[in-house]
C-alpha atoms as a PDB file:
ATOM      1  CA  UNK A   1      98.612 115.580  74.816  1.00  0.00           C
ATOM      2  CA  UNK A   2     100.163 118.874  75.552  1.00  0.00           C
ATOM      3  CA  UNK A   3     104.592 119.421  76.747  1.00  0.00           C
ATOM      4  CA  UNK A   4     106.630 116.275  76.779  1.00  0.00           C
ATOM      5  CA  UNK A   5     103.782 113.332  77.206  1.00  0.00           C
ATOM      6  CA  UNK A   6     104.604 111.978  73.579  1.00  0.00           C
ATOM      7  CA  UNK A   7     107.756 111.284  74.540  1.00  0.00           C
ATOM      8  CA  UNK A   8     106.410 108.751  76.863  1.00  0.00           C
ATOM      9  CA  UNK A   9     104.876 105.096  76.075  1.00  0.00           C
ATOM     10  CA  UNK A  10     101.656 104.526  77.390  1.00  0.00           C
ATOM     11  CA  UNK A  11     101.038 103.560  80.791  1.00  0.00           C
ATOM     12  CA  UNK A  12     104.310 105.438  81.917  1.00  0.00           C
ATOM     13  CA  UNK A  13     104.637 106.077  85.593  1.00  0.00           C
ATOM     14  CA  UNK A  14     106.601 109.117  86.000  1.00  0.00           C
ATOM     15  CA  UNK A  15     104.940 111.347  83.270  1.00  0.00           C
ATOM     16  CA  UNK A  16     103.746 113.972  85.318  1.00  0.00           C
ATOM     17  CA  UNK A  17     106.750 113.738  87.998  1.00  0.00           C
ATOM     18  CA  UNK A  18     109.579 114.242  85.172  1.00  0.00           C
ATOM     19  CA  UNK A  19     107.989 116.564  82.791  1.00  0.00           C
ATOM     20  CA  UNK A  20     107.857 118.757  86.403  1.00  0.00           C
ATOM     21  CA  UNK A  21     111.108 118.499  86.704  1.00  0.00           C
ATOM     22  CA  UNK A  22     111.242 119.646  83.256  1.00  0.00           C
ATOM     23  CA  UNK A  23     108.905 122.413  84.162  1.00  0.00           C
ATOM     24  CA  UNK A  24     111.016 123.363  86.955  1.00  0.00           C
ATOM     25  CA  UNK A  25     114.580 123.795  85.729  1.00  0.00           C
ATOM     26  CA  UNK A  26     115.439 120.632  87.938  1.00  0.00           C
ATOM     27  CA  UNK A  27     116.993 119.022  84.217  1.00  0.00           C
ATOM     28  CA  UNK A  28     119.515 120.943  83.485  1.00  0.00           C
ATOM     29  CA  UNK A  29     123.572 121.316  83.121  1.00  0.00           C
ATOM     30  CA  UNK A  30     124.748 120.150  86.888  1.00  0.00           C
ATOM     31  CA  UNK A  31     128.069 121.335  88.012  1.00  0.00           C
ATOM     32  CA  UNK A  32     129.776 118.734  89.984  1.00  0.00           C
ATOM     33  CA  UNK A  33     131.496 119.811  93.218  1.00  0.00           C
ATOM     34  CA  UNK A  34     134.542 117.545  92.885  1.00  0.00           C
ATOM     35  CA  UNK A  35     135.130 117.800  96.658  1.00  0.00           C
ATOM     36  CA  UNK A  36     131.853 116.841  97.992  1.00  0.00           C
ATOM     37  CA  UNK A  37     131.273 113.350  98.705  1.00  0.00           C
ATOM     38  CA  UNK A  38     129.026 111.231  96.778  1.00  0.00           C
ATOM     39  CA  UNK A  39     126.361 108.740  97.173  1.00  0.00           C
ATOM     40  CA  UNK A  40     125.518 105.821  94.476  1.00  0.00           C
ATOM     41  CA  UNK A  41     122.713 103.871  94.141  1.00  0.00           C
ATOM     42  CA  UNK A  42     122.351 100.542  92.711  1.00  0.00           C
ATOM     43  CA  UNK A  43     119.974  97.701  91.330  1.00  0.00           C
ATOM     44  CA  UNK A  44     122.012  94.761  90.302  1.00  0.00           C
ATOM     45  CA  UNK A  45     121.179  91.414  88.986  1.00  0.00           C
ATOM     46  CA  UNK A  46     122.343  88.003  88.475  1.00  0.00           C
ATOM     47  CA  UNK A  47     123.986  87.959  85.822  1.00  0.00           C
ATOM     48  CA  UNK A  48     122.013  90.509  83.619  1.00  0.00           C
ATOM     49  CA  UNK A  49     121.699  94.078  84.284  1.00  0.00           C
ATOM     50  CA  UNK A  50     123.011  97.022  86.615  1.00  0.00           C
ATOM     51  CA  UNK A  51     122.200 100.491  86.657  1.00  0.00           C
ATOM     52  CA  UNK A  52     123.717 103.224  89.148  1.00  0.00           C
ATOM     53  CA  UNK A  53     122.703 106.087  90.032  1.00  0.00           C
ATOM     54  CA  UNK A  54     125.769 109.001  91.324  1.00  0.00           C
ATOM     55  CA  UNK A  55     124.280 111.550  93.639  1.00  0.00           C
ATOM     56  CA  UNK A  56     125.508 114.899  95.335  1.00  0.00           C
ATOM     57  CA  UNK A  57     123.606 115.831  98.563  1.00  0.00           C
ATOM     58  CA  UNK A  58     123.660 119.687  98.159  1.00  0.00           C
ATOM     59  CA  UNK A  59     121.621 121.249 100.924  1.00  0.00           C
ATOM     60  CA  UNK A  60     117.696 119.194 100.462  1.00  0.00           C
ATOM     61  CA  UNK A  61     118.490 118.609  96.306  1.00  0.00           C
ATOM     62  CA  UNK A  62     119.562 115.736  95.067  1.00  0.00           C
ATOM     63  CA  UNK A  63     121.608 116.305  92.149  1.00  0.00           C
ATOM     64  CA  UNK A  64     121.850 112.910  89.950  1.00  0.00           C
ATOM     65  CA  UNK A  65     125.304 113.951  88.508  1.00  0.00           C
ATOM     66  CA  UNK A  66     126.024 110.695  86.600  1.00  0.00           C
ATOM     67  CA  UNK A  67     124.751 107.544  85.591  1.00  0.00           C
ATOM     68  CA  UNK A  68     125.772 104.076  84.751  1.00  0.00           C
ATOM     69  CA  UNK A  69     124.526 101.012  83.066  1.00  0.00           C
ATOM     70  CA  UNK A  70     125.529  97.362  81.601  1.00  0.00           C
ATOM     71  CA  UNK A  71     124.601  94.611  80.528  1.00  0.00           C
ATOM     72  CA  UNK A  72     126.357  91.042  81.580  1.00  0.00           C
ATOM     73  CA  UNK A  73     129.352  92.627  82.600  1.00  0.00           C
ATOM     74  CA  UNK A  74     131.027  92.058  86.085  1.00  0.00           C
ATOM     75  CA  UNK A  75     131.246  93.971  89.093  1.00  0.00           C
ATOM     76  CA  UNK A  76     135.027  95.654  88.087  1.00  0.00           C
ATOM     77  CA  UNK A  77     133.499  96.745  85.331  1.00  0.00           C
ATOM     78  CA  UNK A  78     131.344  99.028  87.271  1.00  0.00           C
ATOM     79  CA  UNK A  79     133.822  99.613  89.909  1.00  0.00           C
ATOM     80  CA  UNK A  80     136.145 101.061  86.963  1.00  0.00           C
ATOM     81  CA  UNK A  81     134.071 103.349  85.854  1.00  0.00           C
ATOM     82  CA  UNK A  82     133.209 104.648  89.210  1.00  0.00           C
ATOM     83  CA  UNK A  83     136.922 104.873  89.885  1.00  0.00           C
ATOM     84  CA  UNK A  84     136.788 106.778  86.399  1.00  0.00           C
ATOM     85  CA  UNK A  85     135.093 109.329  87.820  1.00  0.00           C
ATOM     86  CA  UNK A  86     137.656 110.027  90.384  1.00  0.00           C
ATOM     87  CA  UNK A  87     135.042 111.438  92.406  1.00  0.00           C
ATOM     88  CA  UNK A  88     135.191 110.739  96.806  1.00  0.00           C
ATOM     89  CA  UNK A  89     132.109 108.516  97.523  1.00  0.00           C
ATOM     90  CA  UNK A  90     130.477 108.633 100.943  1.00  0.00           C
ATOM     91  CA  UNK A  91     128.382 105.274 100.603  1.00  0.00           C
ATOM     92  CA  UNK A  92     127.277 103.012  98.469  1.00  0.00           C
ATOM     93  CA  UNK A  93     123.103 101.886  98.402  1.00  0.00           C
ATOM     94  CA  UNK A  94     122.655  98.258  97.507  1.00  0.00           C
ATOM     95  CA  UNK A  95     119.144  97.185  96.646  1.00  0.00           C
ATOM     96  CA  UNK A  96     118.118  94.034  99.732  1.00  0.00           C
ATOM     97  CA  UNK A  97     119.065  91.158  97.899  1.00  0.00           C
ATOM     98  CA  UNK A  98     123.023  92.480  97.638  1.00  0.00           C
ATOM     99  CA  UNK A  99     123.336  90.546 100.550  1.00  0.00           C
ATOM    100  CA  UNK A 100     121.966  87.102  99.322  1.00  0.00           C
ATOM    101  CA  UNK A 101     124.946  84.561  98.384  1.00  0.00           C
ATOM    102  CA  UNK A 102     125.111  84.017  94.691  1.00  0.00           C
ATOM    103  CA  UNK A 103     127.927  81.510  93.291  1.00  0.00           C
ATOM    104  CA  UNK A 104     131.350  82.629  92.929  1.00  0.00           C
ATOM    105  CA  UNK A 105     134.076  81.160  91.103  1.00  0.00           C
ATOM    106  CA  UNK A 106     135.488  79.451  94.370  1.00  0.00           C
ATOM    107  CA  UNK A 107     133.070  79.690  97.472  1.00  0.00           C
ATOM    108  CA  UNK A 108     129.310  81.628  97.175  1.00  0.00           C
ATOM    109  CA  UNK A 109     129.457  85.291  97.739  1.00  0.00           C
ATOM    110  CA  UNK A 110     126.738  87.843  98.321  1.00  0.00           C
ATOM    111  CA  UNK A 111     127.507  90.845  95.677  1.00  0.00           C
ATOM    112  CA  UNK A 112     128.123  93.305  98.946  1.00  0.00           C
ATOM    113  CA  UNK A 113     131.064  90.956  99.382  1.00  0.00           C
ATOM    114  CA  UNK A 114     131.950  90.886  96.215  1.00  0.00           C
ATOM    115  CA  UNK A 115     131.813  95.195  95.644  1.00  0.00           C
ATOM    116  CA  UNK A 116     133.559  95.636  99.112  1.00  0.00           C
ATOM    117  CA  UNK A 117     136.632  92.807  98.088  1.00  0.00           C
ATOM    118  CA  UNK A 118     136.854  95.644  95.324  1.00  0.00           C
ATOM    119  CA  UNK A 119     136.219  98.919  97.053  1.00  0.00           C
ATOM    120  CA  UNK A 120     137.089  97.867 100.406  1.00  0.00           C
ATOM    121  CA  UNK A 121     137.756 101.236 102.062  1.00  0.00           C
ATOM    122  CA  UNK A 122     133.956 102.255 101.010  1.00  0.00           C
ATOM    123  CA  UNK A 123     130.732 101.934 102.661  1.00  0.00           C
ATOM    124  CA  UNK A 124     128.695  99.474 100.918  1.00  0.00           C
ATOM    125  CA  UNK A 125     125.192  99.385 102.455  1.00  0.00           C
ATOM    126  CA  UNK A 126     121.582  97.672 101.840  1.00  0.00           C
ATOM    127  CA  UNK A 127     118.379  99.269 101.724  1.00  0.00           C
ATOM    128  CA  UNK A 128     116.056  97.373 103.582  1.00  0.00           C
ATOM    129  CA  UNK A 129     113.189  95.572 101.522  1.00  0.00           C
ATOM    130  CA  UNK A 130     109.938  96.820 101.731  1.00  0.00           C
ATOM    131  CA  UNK A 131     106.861  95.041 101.758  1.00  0.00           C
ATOM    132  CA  UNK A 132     104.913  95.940  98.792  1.00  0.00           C
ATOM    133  CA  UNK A 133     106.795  97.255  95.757  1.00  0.00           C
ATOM    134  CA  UNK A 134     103.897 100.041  95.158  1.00  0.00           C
ATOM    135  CA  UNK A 135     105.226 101.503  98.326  1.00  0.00           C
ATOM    136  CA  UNK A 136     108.551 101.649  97.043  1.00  0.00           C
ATOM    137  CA  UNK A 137     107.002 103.280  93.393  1.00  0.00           C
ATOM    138  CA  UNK A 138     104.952 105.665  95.646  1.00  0.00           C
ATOM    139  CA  UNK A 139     107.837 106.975  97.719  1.00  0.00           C
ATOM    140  CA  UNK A 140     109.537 107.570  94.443  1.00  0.00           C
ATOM    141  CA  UNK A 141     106.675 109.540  92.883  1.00  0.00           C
ATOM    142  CA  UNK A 142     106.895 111.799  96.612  1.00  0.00           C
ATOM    143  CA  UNK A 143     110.806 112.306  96.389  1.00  0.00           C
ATOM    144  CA  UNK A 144     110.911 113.708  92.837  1.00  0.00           C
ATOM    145  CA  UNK A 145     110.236 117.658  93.808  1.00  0.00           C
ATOM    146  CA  UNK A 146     113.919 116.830  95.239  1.00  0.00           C
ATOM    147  CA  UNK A 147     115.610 114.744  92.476  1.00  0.00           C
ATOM    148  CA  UNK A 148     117.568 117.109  89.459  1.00  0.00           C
ATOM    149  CA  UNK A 149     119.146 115.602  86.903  1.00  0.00           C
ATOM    150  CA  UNK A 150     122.584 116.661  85.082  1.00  0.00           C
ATOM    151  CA  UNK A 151     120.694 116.511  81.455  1.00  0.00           C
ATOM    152  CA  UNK A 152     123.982 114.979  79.334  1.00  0.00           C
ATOM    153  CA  UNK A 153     125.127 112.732  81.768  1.00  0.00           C
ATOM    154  CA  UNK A 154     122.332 111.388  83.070  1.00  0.00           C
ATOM    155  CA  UNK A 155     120.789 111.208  79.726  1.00  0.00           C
ATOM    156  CA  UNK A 156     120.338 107.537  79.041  1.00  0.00           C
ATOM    157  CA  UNK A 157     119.206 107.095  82.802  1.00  0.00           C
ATOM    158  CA  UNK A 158     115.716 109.926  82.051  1.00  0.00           C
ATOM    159  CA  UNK A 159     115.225 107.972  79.051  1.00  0.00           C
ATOM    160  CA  UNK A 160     114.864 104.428  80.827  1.00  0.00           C
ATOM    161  CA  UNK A 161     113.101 106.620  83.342  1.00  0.00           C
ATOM    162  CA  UNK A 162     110.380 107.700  80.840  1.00  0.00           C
ATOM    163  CA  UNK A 163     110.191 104.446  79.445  1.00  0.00           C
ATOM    164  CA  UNK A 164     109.179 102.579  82.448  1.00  0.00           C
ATOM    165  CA  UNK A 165     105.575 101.577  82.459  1.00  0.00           C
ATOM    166  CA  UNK A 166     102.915  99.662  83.942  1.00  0.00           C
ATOM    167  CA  UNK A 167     102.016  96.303  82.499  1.00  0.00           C
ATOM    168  CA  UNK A 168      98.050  96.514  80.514  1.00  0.00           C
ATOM    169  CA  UNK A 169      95.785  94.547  82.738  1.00  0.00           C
ATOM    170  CA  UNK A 170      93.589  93.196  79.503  1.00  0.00           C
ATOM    171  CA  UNK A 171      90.965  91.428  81.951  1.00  0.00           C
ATOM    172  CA  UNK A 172      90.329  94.455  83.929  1.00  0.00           C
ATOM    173  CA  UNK A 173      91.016  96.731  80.640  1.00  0.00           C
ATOM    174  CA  UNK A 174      93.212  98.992  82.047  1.00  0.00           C
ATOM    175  CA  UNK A 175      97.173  99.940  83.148  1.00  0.00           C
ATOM    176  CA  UNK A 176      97.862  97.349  86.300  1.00  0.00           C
ATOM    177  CA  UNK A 177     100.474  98.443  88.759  1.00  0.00           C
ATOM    178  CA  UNK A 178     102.418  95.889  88.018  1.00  0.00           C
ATOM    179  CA  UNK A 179     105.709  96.854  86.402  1.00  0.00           C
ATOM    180  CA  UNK A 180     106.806  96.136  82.791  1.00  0.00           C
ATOM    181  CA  UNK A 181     109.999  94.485  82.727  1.00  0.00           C
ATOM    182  CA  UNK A 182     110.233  93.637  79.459  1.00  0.00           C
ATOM    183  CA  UNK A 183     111.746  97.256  78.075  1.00  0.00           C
ATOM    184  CA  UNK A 184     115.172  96.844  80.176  1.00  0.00           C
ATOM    185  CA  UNK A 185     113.911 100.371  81.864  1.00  0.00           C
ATOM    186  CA  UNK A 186     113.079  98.661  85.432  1.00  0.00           C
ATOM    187  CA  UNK A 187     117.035  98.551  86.591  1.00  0.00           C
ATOM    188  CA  UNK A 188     117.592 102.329  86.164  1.00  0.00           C
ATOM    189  CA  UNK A 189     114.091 102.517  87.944  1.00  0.00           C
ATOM    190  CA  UNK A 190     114.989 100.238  90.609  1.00  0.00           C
ATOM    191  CA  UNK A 191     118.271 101.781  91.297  1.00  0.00           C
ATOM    192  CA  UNK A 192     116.132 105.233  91.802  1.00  0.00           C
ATOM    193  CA  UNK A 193     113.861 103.632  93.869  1.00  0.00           C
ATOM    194  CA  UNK A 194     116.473 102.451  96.555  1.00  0.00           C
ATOM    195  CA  UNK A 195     117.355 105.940  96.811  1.00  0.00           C
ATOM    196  CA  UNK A 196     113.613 107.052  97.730  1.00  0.00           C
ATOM    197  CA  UNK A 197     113.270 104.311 100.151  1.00  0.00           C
ATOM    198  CA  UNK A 198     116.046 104.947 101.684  1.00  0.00           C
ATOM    199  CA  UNK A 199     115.306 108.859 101.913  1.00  0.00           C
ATOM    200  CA  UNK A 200     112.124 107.408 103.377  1.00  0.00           C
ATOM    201  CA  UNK A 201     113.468 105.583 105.882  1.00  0.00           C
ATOM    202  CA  UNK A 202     116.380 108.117 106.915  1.00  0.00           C
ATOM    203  CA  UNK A 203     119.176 105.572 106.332  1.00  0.00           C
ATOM    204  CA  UNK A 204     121.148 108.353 103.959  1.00  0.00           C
ATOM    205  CA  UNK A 205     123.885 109.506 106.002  1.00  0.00           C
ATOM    206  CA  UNK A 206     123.748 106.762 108.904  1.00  0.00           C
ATOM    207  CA  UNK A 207     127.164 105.609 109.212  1.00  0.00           C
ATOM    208  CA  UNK A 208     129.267 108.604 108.061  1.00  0.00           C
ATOM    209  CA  UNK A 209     130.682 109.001 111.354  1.00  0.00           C
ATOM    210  CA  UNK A 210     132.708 105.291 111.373  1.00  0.00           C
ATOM    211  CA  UNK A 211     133.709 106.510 107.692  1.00  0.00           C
ATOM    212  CA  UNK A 212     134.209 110.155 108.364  1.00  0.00           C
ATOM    213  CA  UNK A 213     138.601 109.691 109.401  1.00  0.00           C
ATOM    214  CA  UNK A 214     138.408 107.734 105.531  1.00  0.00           C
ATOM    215  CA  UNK A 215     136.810 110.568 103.908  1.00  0.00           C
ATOM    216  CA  UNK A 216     138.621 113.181 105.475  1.00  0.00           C
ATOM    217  CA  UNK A 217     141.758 111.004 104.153  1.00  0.00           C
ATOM    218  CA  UNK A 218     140.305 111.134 100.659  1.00  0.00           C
ATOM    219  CA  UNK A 219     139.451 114.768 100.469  1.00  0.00           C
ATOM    220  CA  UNK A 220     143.197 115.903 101.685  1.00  0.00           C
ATOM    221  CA  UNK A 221     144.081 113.733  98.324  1.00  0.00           C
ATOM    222  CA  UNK A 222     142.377 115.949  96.417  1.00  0.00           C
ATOM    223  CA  UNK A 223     142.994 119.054  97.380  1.00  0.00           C
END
């Protein structure tokens, strides 16, 4: 009952991990290196919710510099407001079923087609699925001694962080490891969670080189 844990509901699964990064300075006022190239991180849905994660790779920290969410919008919309930020982005992390067909207005379309018809000089890549989503949840517990967080930006996305719990197993009469997607926290989640795996996994980075003469382009723009 003692620092931050009342800010928390109960059965939360990153109480200890965040109020450490509390602890530790890592949520704090972020400056953002406007030449450095970007990563984002995604979890979309249907038709109901996406949250995205923006991320500077600065030496081994992970600096969660902005964050974006929505609710029945489209796919511009996002787009937009990552435009907005007139930032250079490196690659874009899809969660594994970007790349199932959904139905478009004319033909069906996976959302990776739909997000490279609008960014099409980006990277737009999927993060394999794993097996068991506890894996994914662990991995994300181990990658938080390198996660900071700008504090106002990113504000909204800690909150839906805190707020995502475990579901009460009232049989067993105790927390399950089952999410609770009832709170609209599990997209924000989600989209942090494709960003552990795919530290994991040591997809971040892979590909750079066939992007790299792009980049280069977009960083003479800026300066």
């Amino acid at each position: 009952w003692e620092g931050h844990f009342l800010e928390y509901p109960e059965g939360a699964f990153w109480l200890r991990e965040i109020n450490k990064a509390q602890t530790d300075g890592r949520i704090c006022k972020i400056p953002v290196v406007e030449a450095h190239p970007c990563m984002t991180f995604w979890d979309i849905g249907a038709s109901d919710g996406c949250a995205v994660w923006v991320v500077q790779l600065i030496g081994l920290e992970y600096r969660c510099i902005n964050f974006y969410e929505a609710w029945n919008e489209p796919y511009s919309h996002t787009v937009k407001w990552l435009k907005s930020l007139d930032m250079v982005y490196d690659s874009h992390y899809l969660p594994h079923d970007a790349a199932h067909k959904r139905q478009g207005q004319t033909d069906n379309k996976s959302p990776q087609q739909m997000l490279k018809e609008l960014m099409p000089s980006d990277n737009w890549r999927v993060v394999p699925r794993i097996p068991e989503l506890n894996w994914g949840l662990q991995q994300t517990s181990d990658f938080f001694p390198y996660l900071w967080f700008d504090e106002e930006r990113c504000a909204k996305g800690l909150e839906h962080l805190k707020g995502y719990r475990r579901k009460w197993d009232k049989q067993a009469g105790k927390w399950s490891n089952v999410p609770d997607k009832s709170g609209g926290h599990s997209e924000t989640a989600d989209a942090l969670r494709q960003m552990a795996q795919a530290h994991t996994n040591g997809d971040l980075g892979r590909g750079k080189k066939k992007h790299r003469g792009a980049l280069k382009r977009n960083l003479r723009g800026i300066v």
